[in-house]
PDB file of N, CA and C in Angstrom:
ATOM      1  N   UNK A   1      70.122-185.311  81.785  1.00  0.00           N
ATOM      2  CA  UNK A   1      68.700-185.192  82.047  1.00  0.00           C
ATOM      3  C   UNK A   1      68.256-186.286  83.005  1.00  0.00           C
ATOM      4  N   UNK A   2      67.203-185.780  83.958  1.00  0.00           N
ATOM      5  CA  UNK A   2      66.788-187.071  85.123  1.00  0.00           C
ATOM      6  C   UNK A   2      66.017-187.969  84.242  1.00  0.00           C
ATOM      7  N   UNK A   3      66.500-189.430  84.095  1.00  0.00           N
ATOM      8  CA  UNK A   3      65.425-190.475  83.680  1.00  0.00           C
ATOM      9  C   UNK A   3      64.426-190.661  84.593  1.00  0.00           C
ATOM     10  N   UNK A   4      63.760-190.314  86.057  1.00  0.00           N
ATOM     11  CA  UNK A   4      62.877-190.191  86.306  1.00  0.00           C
ATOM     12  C   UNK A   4      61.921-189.352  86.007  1.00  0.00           C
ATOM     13  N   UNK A   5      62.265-188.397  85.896  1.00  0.00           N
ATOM     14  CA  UNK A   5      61.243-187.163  85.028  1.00  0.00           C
ATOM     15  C   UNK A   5      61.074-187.638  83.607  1.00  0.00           C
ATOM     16  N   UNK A   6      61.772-187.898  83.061  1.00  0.00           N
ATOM     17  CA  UNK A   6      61.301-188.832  81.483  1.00  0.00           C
ATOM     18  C   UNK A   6      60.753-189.992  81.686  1.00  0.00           C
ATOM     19  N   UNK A   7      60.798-190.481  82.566  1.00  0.00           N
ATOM     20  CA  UNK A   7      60.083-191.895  83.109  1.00  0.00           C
ATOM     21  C   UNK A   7      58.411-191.533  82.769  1.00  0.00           C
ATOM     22  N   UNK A   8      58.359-190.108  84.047  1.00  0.00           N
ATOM     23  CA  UNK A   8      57.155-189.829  84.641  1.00  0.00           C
ATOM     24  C   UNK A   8      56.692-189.048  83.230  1.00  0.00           C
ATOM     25  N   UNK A   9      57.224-188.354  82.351  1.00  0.00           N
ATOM     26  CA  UNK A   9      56.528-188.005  81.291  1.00  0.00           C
ATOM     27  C   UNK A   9      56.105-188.952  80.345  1.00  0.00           C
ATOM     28  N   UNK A  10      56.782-190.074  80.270  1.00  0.00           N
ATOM     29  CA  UNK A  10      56.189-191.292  79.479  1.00  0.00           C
ATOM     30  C   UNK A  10      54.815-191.283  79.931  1.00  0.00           C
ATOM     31  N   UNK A  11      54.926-192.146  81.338  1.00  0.00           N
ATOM     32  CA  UNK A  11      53.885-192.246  81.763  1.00  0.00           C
ATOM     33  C   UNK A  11      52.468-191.236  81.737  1.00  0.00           C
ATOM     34  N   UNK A  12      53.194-190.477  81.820  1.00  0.00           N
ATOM     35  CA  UNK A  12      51.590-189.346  81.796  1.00  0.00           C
ATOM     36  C   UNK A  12      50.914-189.199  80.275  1.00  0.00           C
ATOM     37  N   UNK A  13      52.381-189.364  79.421  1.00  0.00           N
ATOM     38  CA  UNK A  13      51.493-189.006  78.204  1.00  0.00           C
ATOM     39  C   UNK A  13      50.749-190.290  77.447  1.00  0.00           C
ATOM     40  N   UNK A  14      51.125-191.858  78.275  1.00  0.00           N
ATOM     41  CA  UNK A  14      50.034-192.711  78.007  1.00  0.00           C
ATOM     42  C   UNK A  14      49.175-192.537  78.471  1.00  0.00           C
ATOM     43  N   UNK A  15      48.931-191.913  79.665  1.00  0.00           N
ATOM     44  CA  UNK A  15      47.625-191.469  80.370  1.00  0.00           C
ATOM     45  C   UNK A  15      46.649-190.630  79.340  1.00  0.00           C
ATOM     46  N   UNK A  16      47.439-189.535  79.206  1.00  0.00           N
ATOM     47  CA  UNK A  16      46.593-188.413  78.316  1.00  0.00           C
ATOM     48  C   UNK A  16      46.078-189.351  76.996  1.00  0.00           C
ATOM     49  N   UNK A  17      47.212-189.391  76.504  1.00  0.00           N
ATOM     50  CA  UNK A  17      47.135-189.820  74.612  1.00  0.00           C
ATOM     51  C   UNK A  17      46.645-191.436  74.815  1.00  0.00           C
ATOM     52  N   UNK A  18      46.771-192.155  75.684  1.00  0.00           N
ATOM     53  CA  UNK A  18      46.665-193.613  75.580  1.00  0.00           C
ATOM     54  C   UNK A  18      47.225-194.620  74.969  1.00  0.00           C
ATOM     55  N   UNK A  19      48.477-193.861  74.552  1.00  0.00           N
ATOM     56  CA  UNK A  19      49.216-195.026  73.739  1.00  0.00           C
ATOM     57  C   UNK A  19      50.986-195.485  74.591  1.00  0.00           C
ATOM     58  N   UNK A  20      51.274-195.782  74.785  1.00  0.00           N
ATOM     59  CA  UNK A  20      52.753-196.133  75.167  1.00  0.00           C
ATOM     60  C   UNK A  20      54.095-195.892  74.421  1.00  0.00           C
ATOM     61  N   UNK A  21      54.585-194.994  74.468  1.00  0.00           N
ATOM     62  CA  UNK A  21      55.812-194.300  73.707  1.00  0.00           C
ATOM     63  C   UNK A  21      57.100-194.266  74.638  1.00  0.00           C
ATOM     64  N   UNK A  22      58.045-194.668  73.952  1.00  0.00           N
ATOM     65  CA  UNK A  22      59.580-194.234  74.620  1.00  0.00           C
ATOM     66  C   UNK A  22      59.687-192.445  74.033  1.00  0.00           C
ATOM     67  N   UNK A  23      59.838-191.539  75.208  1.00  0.00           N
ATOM     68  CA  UNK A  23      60.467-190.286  74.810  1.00  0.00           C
ATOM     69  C   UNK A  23      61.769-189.952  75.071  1.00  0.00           C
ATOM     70  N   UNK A  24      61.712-189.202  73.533  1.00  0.00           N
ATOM     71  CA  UNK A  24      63.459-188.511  73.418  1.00  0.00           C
ATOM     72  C   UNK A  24      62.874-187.391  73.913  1.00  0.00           C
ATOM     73  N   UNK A  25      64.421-186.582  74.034  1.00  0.00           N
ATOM     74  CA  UNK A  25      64.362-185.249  74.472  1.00  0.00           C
ATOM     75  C   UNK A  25      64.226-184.327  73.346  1.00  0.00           C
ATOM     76  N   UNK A  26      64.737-184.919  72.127  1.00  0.00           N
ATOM     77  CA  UNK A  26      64.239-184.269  71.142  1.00  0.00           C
ATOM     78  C   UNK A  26      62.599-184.084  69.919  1.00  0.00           C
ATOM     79  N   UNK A  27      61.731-184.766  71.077  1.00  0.00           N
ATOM     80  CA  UNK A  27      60.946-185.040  70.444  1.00  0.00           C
ATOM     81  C   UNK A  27      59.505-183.839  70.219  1.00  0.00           C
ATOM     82  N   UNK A  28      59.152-183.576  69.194  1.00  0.00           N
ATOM     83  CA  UNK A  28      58.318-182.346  69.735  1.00  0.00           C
ATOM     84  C   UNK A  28      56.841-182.668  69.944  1.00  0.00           C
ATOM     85  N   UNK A  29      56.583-181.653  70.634  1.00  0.00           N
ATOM     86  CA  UNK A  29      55.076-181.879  71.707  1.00  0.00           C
ATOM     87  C   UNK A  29      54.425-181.980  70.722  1.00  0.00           C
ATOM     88  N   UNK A  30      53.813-180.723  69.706  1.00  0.00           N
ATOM     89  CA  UNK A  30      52.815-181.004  68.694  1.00  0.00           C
ATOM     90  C   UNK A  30      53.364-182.015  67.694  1.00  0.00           C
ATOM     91  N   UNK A  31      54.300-181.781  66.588  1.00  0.00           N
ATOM     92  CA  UNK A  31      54.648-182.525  65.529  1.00  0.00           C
ATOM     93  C   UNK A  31      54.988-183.678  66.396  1.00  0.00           C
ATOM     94  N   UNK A  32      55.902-184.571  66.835  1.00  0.00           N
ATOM     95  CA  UNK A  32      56.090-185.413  66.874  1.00  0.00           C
ATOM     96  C   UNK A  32      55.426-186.214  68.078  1.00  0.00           C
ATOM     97  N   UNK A  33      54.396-185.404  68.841  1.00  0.00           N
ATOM     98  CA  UNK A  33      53.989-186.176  69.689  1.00  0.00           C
ATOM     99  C   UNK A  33      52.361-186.575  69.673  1.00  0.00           C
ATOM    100  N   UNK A  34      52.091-185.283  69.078  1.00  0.00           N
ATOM    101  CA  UNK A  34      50.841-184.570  68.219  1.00  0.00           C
ATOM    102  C   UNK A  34      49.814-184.730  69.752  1.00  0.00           C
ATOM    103  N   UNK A  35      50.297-183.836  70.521  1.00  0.00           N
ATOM    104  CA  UNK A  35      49.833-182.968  71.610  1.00  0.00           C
ATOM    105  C   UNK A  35      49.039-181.968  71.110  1.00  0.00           C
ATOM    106  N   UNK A  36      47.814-181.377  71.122  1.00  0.00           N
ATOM    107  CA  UNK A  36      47.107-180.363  70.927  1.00  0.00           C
ATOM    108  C   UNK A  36      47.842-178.982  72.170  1.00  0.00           C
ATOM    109  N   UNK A  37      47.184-178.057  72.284  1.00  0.00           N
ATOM    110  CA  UNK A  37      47.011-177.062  73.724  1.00  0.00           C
ATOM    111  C   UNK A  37      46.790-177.435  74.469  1.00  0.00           C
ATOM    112  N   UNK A  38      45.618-178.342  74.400  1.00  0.00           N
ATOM    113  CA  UNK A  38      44.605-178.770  75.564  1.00  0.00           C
ATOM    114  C   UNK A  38      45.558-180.184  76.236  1.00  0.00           C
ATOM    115  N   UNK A  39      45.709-181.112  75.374  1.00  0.00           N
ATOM    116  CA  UNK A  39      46.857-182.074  75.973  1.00  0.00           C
ATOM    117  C   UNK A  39      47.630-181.571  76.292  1.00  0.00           C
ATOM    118  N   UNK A  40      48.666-180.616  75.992  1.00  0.00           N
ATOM    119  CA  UNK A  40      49.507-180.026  76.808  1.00  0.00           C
ATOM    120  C   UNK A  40      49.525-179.521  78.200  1.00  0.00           C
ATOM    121  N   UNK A  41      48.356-178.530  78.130  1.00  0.00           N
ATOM    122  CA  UNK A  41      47.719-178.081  79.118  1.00  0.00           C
ATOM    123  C   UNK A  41      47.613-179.215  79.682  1.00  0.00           C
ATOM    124  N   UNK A  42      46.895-180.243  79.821  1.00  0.00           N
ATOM    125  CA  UNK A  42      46.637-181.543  80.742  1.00  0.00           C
ATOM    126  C   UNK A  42      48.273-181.833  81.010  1.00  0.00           C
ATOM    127  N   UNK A  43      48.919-182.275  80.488  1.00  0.00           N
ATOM    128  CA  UNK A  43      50.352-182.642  80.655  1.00  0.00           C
ATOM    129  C   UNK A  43      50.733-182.122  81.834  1.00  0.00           C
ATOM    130  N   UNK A  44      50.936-180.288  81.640  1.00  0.00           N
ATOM    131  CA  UNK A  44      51.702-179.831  82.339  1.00  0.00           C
ATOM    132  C   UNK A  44      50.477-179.590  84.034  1.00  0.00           C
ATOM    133  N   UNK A  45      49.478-179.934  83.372  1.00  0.00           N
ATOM    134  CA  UNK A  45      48.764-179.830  85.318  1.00  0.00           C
ATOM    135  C   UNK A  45      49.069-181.293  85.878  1.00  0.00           C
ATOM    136  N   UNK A  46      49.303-182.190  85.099  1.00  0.00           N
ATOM    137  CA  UNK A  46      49.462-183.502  85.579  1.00  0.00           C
ATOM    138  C   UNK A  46      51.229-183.081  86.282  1.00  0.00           C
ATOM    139  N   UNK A  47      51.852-183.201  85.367  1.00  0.00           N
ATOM    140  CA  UNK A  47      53.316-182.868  86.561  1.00  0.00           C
ATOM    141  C   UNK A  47      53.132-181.863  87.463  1.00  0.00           C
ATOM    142  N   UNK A  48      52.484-180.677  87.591  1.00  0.00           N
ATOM    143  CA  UNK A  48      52.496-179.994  88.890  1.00  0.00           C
ATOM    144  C   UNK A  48      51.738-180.434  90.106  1.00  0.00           C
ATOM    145  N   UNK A  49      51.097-181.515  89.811  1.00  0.00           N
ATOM    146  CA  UNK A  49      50.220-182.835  90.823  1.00  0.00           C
ATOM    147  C   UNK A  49      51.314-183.427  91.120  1.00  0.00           C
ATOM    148  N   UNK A  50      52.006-184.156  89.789  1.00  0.00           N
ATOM    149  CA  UNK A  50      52.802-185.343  90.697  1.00  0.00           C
ATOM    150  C   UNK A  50      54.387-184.617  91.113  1.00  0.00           C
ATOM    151  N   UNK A  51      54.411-183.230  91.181  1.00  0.00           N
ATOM    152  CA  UNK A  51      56.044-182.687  91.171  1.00  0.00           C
ATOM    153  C   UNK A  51      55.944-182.067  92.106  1.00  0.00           C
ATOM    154  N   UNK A  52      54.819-181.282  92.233  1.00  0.00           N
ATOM    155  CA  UNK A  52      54.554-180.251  93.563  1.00  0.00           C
ATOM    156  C   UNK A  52      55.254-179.296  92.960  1.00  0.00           C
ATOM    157  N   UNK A  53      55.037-179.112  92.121  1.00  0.00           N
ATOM    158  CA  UNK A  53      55.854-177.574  91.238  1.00  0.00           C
ATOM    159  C   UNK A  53      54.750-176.612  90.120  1.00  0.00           C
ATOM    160  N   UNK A  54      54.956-175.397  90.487  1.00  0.00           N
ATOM    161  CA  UNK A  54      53.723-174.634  89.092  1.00  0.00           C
ATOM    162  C   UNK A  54      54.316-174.461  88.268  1.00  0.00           C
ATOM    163  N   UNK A  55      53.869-175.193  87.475  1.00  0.00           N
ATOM    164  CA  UNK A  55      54.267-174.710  86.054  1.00  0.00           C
ATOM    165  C   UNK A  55      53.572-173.774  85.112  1.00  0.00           C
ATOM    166  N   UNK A  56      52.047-173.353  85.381  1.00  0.00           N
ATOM    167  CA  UNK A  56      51.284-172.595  84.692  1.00  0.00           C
ATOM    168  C   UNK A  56      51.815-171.014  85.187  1.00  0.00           C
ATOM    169  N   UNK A  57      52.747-170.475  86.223  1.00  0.00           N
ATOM    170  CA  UNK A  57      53.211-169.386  86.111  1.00  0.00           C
ATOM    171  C   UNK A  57      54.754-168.990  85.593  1.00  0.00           C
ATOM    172  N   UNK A  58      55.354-170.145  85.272  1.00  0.00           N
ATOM    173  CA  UNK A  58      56.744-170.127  84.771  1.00  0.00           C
ATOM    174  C   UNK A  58      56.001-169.592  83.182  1.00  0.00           C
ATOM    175  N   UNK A  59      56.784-168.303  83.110  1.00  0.00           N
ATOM    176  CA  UNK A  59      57.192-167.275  82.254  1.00  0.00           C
ATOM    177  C   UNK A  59      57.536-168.108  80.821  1.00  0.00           C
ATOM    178  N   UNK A  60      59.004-169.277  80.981  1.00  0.00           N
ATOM    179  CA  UNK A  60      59.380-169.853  80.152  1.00  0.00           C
ATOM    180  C   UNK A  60      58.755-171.216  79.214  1.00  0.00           C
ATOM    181  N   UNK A  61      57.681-171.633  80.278  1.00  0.00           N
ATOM    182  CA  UNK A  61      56.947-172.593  79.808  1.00  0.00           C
ATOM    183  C   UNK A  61      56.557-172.753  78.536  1.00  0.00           C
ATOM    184  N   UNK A  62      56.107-171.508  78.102  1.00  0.00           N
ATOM    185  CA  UNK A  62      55.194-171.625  76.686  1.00  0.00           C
ATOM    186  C   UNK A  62      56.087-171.121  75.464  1.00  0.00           C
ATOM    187  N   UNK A  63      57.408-171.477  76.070  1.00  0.00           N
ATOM    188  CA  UNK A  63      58.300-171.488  74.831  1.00  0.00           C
ATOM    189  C   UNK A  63      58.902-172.894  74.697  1.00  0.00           C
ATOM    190  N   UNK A  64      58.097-173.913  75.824  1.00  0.00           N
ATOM    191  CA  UNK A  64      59.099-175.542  75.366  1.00  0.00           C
ATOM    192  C   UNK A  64      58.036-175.950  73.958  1.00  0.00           C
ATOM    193  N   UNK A  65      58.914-176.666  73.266  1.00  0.00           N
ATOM    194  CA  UNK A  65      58.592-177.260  72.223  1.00  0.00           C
ATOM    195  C   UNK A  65      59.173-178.549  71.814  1.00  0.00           C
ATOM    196  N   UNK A  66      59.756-179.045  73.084  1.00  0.00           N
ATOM    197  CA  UNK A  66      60.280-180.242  73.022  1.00  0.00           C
ATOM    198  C   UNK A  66      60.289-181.021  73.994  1.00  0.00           C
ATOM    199  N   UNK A  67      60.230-182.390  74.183  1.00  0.00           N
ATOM    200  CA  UNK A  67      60.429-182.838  75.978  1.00  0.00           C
ATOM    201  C   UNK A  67      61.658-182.250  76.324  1.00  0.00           C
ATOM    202  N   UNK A  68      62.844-182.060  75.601  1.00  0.00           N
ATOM    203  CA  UNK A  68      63.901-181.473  76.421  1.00  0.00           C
ATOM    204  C   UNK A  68      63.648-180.622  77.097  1.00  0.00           C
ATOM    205  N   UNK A  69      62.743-179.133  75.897  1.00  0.00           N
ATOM    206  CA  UNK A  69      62.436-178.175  77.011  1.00  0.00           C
ATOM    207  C   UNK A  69      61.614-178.285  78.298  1.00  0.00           C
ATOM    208  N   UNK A  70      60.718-179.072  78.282  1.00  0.00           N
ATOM    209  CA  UNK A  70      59.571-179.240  79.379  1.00  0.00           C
ATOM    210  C   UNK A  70      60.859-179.738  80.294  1.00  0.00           C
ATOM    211  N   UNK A  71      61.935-180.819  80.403  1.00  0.00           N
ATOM    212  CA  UNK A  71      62.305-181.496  81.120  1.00  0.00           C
ATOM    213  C   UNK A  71      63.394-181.043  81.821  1.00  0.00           C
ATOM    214  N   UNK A  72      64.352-179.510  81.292  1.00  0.00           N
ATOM    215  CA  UNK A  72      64.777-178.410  81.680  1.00  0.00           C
ATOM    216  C   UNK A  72      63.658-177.720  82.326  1.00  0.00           C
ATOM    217  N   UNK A  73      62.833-177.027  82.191  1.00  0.00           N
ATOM    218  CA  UNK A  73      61.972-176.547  82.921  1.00  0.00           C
ATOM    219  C   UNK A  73      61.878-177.078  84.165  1.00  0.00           C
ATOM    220  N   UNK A  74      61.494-178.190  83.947  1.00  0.00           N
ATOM    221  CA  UNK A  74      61.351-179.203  85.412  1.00  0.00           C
ATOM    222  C   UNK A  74      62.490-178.962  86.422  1.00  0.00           C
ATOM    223  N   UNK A  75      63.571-179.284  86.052  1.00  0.00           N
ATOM    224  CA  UNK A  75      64.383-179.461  86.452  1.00  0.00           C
ATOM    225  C   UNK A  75      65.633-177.870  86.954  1.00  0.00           C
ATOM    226  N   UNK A  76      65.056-176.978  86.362  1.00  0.00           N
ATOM    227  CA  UNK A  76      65.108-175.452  87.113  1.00  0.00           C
ATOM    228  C   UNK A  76      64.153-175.082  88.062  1.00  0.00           C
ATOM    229  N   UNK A  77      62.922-175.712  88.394  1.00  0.00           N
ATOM    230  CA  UNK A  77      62.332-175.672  88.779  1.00  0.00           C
ATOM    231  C   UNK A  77      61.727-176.146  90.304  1.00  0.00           C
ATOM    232  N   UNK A  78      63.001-177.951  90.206  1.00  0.00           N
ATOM    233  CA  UNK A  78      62.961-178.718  91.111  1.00  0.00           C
ATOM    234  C   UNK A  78      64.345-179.395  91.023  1.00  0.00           C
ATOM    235  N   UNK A  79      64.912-178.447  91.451  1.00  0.00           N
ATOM    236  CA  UNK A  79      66.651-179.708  90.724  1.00  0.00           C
ATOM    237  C   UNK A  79      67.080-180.676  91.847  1.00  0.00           C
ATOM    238  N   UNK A  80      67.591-181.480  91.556  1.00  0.00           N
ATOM    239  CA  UNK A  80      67.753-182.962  91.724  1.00  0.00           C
ATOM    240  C   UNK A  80      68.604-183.015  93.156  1.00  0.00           C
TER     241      UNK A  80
END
């Protein structure tokens, strides 16, 4: 997995949530990150700003439930 894309998801989700977290790939968006829709939703418009990639028409999107999945996504999306 790119540690820059986990870098940049750290970062965004202190932005959103305001707190500072190390993320696993196994970590989940609602339970373990306790992301609502709407944070999510913010999440994923924030990486298609800083990625130059859509993510609100990828088909597969709204089946991640983990940073792994978001960070696969990414990364089919924009590979390295």
């Amino acid at each position: 997995m790119d540690d820059d894309r986990l870098t940049l998801l750290e970062h965004l989700y202190e932005e959103i949530r305001g707190v500072r977290r190390d993320l696993r790939p196994d970590d989940r968006l609602a339970d373990d990150l306790a992301l609502d829709s709407l944070a999510v939703a913010e999440l994923m418009t924030a990486l298609e700003e800083e990625l130059g990639v859509s993510l609100i028409d990828d088909e597969h999107l709204p089946l991640a439930r983990t940073v792994g999945d978001v960070l696969s996504r990414l990364e089919a999306l924009q590979p390295t």
